[in-house]
Protein backbone atom coordinates (compact mmCIF):
# COMPACT_ATOMS: atom_id res chain seq x y z
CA UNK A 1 -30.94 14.68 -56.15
CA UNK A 2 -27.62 14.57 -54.01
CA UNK A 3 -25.99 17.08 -56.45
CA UNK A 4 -29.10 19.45 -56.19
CA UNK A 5 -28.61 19.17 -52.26
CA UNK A 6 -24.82 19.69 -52.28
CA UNK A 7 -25.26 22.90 -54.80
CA UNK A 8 -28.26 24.30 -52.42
CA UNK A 9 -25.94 23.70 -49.12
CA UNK A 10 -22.52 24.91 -50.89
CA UNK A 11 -24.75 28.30 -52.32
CA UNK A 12 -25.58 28.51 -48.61
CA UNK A 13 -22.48 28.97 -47.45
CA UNK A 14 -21.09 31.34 -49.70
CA UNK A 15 -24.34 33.67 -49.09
CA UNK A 16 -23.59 33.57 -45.46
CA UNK A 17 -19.92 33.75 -45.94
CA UNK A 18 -20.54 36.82 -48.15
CA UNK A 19 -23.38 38.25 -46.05
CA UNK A 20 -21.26 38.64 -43.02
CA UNK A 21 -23.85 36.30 -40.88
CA UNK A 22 -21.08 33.82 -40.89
CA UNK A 23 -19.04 34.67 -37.90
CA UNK A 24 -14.94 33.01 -37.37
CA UNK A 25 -14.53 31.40 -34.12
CA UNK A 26 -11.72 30.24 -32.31
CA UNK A 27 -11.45 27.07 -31.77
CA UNK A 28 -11.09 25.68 -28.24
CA UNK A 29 -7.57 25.06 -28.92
CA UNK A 30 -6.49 28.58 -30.40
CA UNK A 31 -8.56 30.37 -27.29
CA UNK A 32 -5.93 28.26 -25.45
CA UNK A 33 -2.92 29.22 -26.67
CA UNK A 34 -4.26 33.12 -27.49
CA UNK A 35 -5.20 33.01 -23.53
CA UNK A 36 -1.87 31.24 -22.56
CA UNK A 37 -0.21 34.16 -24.73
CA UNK A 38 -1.60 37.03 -23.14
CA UNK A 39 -0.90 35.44 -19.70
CA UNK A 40 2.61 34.98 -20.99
CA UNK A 41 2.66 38.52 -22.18
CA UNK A 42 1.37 39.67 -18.35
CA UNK A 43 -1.41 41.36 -19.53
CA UNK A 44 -3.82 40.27 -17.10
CA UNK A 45 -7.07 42.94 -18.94
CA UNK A 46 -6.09 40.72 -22.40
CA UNK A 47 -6.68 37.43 -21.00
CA UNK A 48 -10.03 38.22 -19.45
CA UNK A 49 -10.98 39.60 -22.25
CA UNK A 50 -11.28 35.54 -23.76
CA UNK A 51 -14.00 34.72 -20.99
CA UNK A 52 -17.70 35.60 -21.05
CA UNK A 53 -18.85 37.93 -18.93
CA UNK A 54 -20.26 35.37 -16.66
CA UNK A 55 -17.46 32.60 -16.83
CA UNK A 56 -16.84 30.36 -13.76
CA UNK A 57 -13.09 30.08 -12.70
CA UNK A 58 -12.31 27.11 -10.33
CA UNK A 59 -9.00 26.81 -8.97
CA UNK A 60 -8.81 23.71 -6.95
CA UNK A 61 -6.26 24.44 -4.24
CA UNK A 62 -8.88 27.20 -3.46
CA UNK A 63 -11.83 25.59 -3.53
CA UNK A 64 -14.54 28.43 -3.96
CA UNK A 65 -14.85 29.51 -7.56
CA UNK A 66 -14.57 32.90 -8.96
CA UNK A 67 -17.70 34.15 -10.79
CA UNK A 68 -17.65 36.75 -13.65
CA UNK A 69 -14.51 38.30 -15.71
CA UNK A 70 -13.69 40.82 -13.54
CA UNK A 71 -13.83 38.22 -10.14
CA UNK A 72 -11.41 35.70 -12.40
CA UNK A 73 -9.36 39.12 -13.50
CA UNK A 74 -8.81 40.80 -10.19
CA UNK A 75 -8.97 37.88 -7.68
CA UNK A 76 -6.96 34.96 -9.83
CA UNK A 77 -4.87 36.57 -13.04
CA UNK A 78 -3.89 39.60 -11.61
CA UNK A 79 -3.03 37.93 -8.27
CA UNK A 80 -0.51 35.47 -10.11
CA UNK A 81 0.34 38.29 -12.21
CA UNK A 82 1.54 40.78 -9.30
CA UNK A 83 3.29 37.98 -7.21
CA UNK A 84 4.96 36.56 -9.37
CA UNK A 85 5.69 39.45 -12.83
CA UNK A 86 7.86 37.24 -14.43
CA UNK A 87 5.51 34.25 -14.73
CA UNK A 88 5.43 31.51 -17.56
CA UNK A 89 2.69 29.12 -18.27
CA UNK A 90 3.52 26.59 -20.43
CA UNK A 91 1.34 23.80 -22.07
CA UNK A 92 3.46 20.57 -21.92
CA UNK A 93 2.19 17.71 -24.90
CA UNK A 94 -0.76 18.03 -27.35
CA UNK A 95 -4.31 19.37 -25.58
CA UNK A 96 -7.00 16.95 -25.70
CA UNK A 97 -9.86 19.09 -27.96
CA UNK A 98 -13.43 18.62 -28.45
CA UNK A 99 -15.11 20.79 -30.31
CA UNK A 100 -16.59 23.21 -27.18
CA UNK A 101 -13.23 22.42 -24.57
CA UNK A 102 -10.10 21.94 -24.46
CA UNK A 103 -7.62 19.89 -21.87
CA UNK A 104 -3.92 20.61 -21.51
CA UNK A 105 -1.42 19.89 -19.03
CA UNK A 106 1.57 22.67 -18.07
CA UNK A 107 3.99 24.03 -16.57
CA UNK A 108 3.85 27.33 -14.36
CA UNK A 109 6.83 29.12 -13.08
CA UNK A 110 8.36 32.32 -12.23
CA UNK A 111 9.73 34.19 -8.86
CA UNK A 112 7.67 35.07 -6.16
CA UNK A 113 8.96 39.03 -6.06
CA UNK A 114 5.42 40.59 -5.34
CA UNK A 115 2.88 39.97 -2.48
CA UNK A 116 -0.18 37.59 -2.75
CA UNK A 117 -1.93 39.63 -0.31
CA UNK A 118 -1.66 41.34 3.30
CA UNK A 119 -0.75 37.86 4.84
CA UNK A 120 1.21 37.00 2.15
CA UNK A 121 4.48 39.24 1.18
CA UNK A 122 6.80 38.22 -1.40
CA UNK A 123 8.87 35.49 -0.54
CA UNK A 124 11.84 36.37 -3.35
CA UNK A 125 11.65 32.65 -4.00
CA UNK A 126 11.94 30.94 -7.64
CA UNK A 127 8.93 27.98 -7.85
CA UNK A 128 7.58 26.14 -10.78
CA UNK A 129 4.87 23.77 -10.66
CA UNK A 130 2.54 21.07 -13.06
CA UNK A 131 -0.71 20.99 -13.41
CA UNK A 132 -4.15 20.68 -15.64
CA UNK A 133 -6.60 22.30 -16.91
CA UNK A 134 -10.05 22.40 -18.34
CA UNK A 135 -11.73 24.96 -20.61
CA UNK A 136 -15.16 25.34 -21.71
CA UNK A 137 -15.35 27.59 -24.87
CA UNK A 138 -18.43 28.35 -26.44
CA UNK A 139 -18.82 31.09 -29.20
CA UNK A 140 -14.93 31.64 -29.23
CA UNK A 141 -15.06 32.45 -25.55
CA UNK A 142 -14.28 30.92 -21.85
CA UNK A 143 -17.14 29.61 -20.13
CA UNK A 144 -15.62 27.81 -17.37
CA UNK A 145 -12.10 27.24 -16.14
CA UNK A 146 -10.45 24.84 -13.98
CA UNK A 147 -6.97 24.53 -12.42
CA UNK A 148 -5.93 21.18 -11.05
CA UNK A 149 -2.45 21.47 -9.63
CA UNK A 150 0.24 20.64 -6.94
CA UNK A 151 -1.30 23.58 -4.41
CA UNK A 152 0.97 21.89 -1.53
CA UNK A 153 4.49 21.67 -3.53
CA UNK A 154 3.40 25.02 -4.58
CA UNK A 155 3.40 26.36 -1.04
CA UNK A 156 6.29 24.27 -0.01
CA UNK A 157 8.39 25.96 -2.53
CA UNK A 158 7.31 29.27 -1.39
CA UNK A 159 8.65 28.21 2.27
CA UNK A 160 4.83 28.93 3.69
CA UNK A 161 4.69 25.24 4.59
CA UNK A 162 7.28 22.72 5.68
């Protein structure tokens, strides 16, 4: 009986395998690094193109989340992305993975050479900073994002704050 159960679930498989229904997702911990990559690679369109059209990005030191791909794109990645062109993220240890999220800790440096907005210019100043963060993945894509980090040694280095 066991053996009639395994063959009817392994003949499953390979019909949806072959069929096409069977679809490859990333795992929480390969949309990480893919998404780290592209942010690496400062191509701000490539990592929005890992969260769902409705994704929620929180950045702590902000406080009001960003709501949809292009809010996360144009008012969080692209923002680091012009201010700072040369930026590195960095995940520091092994992520803690569960089989819709993903935890990491990291790194995230670079030189503040472009402006973070109109009250903002560039300060020409070097920073790097630690933090965590949380991912919700589901179907291979970013559901929700948060950033927990240092926002105060962050502006410190920046020479905004004493």
């Amino acid at each position: 009986m066991w053996f009639r159960g395994l063959m009817i679930g392994a003949l499953l498989t390979v019909a949806l395998a072959t069929s096409g229904l069977a679809k490859d997702v990333m795992t929480p911990r390969q949309v990480a690094d893919a998404y780290l990559a592209a942010w690496n690679a400062h191509d701000a369109d490539a990592a929005a193109a890992f969260m769902t059209d409705d994704v929620t990005y929180f950045d702590a030191t902000v406080g009001e989340p960003q709501k949809g791909r292009d809010a996360a794109r144009d008012k969080v990645i692209k923002l680091f992305m012009t201010a700072a062109p040369d930026l590195t993220w960095k995940m520091k240890g092994e992520p803690i993975e569960t089989a819709n999220g993903v935890a990491f800790e990291w790194t995230f440096a670079g030189k503040n050479t472009g402006a973070w907005g109109p009250d903002t210019p560039a300060t020409n100043k070097p920073f790097s900073f630690e933090g965590v963060t949380f991912i919700r993945v589901e179907d291979g894509k970013i559901v929700y994002q948060g950033d927990y980090y240092d926002g105060l040694g962050f502006q410190k280095q920046l020479g905004w704050i004493q």
